[in-house]
C-alpha atoms as a PDB file:
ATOM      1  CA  UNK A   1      88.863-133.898 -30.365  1.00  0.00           C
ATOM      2  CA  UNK A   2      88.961-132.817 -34.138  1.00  0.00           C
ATOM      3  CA  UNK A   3      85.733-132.281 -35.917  1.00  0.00           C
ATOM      4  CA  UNK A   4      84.717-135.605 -36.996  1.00  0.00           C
ATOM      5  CA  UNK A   5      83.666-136.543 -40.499  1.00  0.00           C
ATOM      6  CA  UNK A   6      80.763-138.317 -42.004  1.00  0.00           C
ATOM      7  CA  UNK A   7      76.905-138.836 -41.415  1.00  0.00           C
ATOM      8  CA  UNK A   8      76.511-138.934 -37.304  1.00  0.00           C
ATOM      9  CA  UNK A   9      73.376-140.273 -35.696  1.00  0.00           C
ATOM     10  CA  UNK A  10      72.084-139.545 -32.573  1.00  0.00           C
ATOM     11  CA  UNK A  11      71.968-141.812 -30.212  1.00  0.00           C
ATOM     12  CA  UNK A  12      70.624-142.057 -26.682  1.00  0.00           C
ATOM     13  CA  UNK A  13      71.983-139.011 -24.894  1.00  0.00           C
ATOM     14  CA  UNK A  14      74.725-139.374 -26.988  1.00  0.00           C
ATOM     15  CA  UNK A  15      76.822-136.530 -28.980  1.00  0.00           C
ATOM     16  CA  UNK A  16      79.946-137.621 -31.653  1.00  0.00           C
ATOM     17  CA  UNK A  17      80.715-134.077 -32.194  1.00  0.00           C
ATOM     18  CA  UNK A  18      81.151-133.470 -28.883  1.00  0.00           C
ATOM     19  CA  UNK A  19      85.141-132.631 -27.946  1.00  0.00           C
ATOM     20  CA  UNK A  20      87.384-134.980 -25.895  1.00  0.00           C
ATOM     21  CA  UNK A  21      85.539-134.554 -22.282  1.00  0.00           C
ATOM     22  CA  UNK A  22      86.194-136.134 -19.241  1.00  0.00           C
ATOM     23  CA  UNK A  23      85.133-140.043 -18.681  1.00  0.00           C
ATOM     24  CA  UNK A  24      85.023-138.814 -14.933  1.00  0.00           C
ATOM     25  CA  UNK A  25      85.984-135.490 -14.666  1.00  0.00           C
ATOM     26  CA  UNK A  26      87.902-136.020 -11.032  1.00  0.00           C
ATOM     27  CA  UNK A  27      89.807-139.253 -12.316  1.00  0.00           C
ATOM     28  CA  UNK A  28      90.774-137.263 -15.033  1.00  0.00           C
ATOM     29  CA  UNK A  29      92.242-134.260 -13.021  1.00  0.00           C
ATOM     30  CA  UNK A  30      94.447-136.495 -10.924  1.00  0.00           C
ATOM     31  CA  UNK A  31      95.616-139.075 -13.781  1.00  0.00           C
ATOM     32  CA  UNK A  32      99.205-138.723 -15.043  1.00  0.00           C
ATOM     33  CA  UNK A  33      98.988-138.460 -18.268  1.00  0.00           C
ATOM     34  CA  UNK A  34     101.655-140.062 -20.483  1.00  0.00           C
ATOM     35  CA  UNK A  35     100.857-137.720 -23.991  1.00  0.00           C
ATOM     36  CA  UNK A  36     101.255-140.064 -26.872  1.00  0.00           C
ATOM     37  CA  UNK A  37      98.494-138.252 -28.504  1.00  0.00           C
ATOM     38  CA  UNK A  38      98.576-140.969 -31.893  1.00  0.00           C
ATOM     39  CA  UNK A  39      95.959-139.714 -34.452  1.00  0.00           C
ATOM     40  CA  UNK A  40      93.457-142.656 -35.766  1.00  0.00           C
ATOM     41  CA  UNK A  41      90.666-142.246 -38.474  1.00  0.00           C
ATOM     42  CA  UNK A  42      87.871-144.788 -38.383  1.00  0.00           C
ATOM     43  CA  UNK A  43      86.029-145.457 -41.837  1.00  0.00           C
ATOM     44  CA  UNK A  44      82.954-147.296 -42.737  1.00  0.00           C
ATOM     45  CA  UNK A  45      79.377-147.241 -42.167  1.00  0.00           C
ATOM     46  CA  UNK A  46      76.951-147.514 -39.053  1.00  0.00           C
ATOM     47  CA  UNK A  47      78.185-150.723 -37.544  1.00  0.00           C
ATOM     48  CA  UNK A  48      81.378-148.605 -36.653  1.00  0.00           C
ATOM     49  CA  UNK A  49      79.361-145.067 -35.786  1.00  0.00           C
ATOM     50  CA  UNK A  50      76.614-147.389 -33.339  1.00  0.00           C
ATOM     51  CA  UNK A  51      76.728-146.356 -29.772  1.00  0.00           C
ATOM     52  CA  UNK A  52      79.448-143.676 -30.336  1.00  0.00           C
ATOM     53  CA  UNK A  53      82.409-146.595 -30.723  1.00  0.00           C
ATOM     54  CA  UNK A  54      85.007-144.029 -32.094  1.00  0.00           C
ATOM     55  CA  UNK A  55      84.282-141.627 -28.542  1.00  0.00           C
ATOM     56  CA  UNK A  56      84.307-144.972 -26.587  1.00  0.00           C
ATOM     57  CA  UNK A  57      88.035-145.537 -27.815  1.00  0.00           C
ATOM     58  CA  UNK A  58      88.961-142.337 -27.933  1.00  0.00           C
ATOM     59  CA  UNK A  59      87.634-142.445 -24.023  1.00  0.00           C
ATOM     60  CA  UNK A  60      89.628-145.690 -22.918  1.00  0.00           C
ATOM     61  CA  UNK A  61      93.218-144.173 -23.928  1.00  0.00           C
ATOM     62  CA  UNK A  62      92.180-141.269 -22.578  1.00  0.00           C
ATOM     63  CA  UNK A  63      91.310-143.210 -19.076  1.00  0.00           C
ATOM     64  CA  UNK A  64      94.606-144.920 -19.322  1.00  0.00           C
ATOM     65  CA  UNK A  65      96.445-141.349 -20.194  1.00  0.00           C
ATOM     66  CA  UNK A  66      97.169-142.781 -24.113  1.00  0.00           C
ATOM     67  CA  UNK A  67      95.282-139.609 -25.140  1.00  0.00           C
ATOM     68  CA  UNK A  68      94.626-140.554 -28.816  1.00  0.00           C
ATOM     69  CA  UNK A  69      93.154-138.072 -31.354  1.00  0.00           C
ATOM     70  CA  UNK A  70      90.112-140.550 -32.889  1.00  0.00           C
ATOM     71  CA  UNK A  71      87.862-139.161 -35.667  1.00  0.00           C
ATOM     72  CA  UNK A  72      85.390-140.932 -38.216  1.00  0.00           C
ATOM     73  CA  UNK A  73      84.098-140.774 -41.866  1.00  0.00           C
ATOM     74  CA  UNK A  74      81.116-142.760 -41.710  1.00  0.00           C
ATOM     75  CA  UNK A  75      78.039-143.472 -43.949  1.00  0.00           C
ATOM     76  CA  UNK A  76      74.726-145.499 -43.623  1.00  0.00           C
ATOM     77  CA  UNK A  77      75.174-148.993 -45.142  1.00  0.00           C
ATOM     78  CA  UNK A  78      77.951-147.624 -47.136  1.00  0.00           C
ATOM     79  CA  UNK A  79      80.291-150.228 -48.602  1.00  0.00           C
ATOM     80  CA  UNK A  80      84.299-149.801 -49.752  1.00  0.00           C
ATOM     81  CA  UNK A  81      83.348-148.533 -53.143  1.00  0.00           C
ATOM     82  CA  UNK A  82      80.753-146.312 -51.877  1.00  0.00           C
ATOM     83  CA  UNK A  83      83.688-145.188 -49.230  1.00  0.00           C
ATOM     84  CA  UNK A  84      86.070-144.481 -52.400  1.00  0.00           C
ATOM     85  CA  UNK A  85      83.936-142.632 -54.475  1.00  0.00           C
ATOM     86  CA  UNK A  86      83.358-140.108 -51.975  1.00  0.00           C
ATOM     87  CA  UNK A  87      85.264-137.358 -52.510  1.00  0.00           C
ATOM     88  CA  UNK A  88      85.609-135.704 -49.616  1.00  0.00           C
ATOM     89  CA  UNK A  89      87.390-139.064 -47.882  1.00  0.00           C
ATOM     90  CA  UNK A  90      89.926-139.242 -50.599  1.00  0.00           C
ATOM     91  CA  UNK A  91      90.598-135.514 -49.987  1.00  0.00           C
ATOM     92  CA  UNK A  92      90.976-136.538 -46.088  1.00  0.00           C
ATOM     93  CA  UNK A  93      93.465-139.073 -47.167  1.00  0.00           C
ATOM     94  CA  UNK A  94      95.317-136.915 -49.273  1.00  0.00           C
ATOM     95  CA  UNK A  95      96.107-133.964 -46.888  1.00  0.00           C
ATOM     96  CA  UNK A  96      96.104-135.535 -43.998  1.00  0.00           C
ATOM     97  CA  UNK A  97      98.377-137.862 -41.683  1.00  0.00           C
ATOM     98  CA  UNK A  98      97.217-140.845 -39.051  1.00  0.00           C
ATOM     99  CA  UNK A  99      98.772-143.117 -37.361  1.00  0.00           C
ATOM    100  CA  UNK A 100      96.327-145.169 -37.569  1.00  0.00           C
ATOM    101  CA  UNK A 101      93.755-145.977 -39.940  1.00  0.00           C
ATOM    102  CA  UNK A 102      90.433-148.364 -39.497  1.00  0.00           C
ATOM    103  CA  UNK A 103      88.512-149.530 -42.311  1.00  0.00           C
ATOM    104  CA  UNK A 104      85.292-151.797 -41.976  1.00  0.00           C
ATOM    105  CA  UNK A 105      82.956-152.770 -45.260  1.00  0.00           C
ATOM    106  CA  UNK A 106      79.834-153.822 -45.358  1.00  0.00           C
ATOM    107  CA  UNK A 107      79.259-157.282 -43.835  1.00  0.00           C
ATOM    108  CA  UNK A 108      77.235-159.160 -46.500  1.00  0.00           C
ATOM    109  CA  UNK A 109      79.881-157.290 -49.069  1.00  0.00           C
ATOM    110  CA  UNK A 110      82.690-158.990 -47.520  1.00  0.00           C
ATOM    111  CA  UNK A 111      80.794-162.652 -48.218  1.00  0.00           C
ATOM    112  CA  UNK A 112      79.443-161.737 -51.445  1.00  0.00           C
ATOM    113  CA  UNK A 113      81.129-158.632 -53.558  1.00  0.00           C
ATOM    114  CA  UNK A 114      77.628-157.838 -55.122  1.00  0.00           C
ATOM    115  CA  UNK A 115      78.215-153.942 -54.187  1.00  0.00           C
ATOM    116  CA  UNK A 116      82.018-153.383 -55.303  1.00  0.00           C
ATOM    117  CA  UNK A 117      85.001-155.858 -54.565  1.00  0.00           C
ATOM    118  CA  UNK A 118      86.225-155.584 -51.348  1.00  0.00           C
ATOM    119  CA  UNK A 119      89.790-155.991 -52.011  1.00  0.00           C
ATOM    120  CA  UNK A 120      89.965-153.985 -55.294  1.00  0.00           C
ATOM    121  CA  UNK A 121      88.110-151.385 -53.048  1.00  0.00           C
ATOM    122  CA  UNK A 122      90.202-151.705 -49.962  1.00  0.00           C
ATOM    123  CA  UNK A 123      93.560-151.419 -52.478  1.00  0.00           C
ATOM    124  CA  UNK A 124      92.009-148.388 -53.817  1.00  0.00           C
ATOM    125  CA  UNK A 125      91.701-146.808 -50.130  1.00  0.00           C
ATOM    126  CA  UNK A 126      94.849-148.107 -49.034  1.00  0.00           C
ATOM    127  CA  UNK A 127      97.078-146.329 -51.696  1.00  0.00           C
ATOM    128  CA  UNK A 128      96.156-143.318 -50.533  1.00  0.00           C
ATOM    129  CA  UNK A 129      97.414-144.035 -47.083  1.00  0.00           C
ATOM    130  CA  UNK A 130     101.028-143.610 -45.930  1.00  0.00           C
ATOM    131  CA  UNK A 131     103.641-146.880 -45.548  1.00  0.00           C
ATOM    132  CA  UNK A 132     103.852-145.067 -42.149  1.00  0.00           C
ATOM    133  CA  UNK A 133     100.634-145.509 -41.496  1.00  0.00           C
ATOM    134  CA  UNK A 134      99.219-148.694 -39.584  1.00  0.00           C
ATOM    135  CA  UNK A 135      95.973-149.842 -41.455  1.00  0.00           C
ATOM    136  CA  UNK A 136      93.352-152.273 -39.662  1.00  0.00           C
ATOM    137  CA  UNK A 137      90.526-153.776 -40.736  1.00  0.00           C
ATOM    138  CA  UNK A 138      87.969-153.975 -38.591  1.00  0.00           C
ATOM    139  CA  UNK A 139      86.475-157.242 -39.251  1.00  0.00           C
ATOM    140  CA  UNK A 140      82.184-157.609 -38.175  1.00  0.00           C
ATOM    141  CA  UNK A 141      79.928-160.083 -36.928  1.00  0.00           C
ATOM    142  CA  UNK A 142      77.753-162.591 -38.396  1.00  0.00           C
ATOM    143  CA  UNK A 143      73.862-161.826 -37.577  1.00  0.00           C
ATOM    144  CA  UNK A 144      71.167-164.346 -37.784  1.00  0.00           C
ATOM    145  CA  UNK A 145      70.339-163.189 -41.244  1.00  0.00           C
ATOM    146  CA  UNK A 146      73.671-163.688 -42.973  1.00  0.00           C
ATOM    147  CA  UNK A 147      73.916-167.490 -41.931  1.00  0.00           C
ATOM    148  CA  UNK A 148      72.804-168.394 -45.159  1.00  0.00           C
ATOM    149  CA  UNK A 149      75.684-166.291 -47.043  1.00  0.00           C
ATOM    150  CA  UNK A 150      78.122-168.769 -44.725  1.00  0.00           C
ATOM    151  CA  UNK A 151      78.466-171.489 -47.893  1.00  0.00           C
ATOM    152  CA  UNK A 152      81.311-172.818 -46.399  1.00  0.00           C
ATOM    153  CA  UNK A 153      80.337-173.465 -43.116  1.00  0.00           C
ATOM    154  CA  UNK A 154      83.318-171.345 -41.813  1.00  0.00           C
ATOM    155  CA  UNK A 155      83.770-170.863 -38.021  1.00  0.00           C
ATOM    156  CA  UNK A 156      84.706-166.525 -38.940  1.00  0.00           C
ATOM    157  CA  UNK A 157      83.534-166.439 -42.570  1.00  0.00           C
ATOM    158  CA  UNK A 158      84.284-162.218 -42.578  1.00  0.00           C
ATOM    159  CA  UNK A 159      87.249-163.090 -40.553  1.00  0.00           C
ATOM    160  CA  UNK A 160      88.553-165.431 -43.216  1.00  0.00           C
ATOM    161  CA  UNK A 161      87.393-163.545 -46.406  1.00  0.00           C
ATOM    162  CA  UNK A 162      89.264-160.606 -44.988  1.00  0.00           C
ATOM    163  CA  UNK A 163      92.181-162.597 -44.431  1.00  0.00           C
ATOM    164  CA  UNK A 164      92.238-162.964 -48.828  1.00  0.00           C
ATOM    165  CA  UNK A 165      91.315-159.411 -49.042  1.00  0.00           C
ATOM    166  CA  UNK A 166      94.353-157.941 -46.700  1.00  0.00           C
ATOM    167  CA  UNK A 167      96.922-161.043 -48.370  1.00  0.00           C
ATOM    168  CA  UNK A 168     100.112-158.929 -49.462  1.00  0.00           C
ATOM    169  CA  UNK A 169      99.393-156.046 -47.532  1.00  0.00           C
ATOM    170  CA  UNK A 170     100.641-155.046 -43.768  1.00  0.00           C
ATOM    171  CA  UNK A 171      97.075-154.191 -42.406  1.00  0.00           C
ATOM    172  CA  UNK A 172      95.980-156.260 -39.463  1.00  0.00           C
ATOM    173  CA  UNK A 173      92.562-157.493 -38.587  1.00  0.00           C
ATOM    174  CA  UNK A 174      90.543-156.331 -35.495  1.00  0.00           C
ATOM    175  CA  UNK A 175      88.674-159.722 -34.603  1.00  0.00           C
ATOM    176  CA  UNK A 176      85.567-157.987 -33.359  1.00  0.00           C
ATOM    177  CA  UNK A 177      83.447-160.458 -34.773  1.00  0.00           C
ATOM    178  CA  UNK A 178      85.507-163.440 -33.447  1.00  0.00           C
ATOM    179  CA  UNK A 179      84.585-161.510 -30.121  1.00  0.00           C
ATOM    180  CA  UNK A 180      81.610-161.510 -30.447  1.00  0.00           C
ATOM    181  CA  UNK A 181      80.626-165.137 -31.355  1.00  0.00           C
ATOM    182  CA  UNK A 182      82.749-166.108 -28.788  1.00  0.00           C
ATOM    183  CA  UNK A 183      80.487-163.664 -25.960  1.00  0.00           C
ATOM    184  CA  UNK A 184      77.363-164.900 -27.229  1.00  0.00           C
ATOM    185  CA  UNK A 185      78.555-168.596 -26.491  1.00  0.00           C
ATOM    186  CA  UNK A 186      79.553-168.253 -23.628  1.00  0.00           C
ATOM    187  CA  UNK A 187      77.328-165.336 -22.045  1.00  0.00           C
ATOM    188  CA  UNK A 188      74.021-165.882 -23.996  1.00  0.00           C
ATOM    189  CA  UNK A 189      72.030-164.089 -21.215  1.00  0.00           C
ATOM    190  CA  UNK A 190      73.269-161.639 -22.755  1.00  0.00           C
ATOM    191  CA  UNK A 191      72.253-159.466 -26.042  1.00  0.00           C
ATOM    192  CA  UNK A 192      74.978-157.542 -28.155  1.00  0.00           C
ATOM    193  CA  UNK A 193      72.218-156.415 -30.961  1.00  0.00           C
ATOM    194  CA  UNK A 194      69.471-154.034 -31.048  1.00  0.00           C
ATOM    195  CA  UNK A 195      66.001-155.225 -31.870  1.00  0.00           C
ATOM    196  CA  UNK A 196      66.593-155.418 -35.778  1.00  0.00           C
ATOM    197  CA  UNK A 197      69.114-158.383 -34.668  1.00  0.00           C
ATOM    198  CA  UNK A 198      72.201-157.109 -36.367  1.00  0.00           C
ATOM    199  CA  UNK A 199      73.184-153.175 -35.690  1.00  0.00           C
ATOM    200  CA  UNK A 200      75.252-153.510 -32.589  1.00  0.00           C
ATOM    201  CA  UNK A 201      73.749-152.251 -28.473  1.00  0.00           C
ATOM    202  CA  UNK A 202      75.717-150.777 -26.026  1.00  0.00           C
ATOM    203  CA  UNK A 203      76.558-154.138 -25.262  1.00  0.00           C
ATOM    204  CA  UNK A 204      78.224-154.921 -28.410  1.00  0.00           C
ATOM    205  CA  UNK A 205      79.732-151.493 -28.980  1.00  0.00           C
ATOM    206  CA  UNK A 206      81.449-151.553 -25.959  1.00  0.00           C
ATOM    207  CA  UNK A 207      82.768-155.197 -26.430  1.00  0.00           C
ATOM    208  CA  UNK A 208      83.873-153.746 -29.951  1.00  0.00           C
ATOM    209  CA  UNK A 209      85.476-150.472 -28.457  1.00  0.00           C
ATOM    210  CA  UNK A 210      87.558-153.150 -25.627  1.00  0.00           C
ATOM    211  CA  UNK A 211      88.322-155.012 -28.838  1.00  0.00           C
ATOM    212  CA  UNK A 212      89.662-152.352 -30.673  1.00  0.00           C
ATOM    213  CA  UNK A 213      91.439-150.296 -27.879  1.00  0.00           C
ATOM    214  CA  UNK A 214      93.658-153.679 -26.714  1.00  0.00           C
ATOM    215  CA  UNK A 215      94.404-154.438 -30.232  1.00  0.00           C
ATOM    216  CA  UNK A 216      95.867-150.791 -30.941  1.00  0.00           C
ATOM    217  CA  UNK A 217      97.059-150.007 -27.309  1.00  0.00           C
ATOM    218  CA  UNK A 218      98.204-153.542 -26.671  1.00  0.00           C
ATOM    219  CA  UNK A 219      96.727-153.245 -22.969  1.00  0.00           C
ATOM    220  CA  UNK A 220      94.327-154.823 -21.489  1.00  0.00           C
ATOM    221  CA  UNK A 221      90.537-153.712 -21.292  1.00  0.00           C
ATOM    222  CA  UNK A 222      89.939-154.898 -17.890  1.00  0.00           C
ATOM    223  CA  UNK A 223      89.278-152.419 -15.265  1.00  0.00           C
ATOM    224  CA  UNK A 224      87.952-149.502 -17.873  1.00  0.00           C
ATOM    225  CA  UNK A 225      85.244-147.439 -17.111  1.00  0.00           C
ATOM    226  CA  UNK A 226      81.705-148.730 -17.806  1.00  0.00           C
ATOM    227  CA  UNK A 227      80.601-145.737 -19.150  1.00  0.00           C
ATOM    228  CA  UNK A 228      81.688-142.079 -21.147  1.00  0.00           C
ATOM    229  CA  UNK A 229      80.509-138.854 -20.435  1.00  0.00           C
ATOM    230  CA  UNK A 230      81.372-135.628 -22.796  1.00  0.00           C
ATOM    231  CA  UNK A 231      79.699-132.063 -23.064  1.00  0.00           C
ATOM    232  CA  UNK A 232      77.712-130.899 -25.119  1.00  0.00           C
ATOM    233  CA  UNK A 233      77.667-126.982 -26.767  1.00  0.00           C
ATOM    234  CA  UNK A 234      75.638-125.852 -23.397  1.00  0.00           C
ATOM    235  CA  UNK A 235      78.054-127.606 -21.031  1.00  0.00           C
ATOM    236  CA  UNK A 236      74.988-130.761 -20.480  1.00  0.00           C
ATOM    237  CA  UNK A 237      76.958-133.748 -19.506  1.00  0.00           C
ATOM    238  CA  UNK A 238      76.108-136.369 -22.281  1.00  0.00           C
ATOM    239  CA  UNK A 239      76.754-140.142 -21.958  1.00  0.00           C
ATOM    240  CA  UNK A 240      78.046-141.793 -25.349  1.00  0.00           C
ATOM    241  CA  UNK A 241      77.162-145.536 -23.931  1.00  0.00           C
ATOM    242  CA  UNK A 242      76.635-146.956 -20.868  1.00  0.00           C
ATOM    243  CA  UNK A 243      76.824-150.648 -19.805  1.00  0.00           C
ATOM    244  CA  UNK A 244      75.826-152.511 -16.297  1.00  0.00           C
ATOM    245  CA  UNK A 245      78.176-153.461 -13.926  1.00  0.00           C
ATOM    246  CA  UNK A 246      76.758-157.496 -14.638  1.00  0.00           C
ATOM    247  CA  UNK A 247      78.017-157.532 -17.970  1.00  0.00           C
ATOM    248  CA  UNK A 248      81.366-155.090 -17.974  1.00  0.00           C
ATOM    249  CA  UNK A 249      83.693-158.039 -16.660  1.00  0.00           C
ATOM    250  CA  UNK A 250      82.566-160.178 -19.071  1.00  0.00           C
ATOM    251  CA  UNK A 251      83.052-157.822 -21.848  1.00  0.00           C
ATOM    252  CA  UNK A 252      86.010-157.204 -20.811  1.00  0.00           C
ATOM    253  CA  UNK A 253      87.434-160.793 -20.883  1.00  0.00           C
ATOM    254  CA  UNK A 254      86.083-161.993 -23.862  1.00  0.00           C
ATOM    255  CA  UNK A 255      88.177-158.643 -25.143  1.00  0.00           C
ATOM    256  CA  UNK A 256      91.513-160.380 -23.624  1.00  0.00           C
ATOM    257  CA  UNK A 257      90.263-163.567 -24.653  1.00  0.00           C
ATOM    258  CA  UNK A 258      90.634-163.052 -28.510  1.00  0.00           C
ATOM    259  CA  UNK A 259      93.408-160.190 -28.630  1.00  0.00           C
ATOM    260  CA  UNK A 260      96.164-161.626 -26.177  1.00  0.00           C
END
């Protein structure tokens, strides 16, 4: 796996800058791999870095022998216009080639443009990106705290504001957020957040990462791993997430649910 760009936290015996490792290193001897090797660049801030989701999609084509070649720029909080100015992600986007390429802005951006507009912003990244080129936008949840920017009353407000932002363009939206309402509905045993009731847990990254995988890969989620190992620069095994064996099936479904 390439270096990958951006701010990187650590979490829980977890390592982003780790390089592609096995999710079980004897499943992964014996798998026939089919090398399609597609390169994808993740960009946006920590709701995409939580929990290692770039690693955990990078892991589920590898599982399924897709082999894709994931990296991230990622900043705290940062919003599309915060994302443009940086220099060294236009110079990423100018010298290099994906085949895919996710953005995700700031949530309460999305709903209220008080930090940059999203679509000028999200123009301003995409003409830097190749026609060949498939650009996604990854569109986030609503968290107890932004119910108040939902004026409309909208069933997907960031799924519908994106909608206006994307209009004219060929990107396609990830509904990770649809997912995600439609989880806590039905599951709500269940928690998807960390304590601060908005960054995602390993819950919620994972259900993001099935999300995302099916909606690139156009398989199913169901059956994947429910956890990813790497190695770290002393040859430690590392886990980037881990979920129970209660949950995975539901994650999984509610993955199907909204993408086929």
């Amino acid at each position: 796996m390439r270096n990958i760009y951006g701010f990187i936290v650590l979490i829980i015996l977890s390592s982003c800058t780790s390089s592609a490792a096995d999710f079980n290193t004897q499943k992964l001897e014996s798998f026939p791999f089919t090398t399609i090797n597609e390169r994808i660049l993740f960009i946006g801030n920590s709701f995409t870095f939580y929990w290692n989701l770039p690693s955990q999609v990078e892991r589920m084509s590898i599982e399924r022998g897709l082999n894709w070649d994931i990296s991230h720029f990622t900043v705290p909080s940062a919003t599309l216009k915060i994302l443009w100015n940086n220099q060294d992600l236009k110079s990423i986007l100018e010298s290099e080639t994906f085949d895919h390429v996710i953005i995700q802005e700031h949530s309460t951006n999305i709903l209220t443009n008080a930090n940059g507009n999203s679509e000028f912003y999200f123009g301003q990244i995409a003409s830097l990106i190749p026609d060949s080129t498939k650009i996604h936008f990854f569109s986030t949840w609503m968290y107890p705290s932004m119910e108040e920017l939902n004026t409309n009353n909208e069933e997907y407000p960031i799924e519908e504001k994106i909608k206006q932002i994307i209009d004219g363009s060929s990107a396609k939206i990830i509904p990770v957020g649809r997912g995600f309402k439609l989880f806590q509905n039905k599951y709500p045993q269940f928690n998807l957040f960390m304590e601060d009731d908005k960054h995602p847990n390993p819950n919620g990254s994972y259900l993001a990462s099935c999300i995302i995988f099916s909606h690139i890969s156009s398989e199913s989620s169901l059956n994947l791993s429910n956890r990813y190992k790497g190695i770290d620069n002393k040859g430690v095994d590392i886990y980037y997430s881990i979920v129970e064996d209660e949950v995975l099936t539901f994650l999984q479904q509610i993955s199907d649910e909204v993408i086929f």
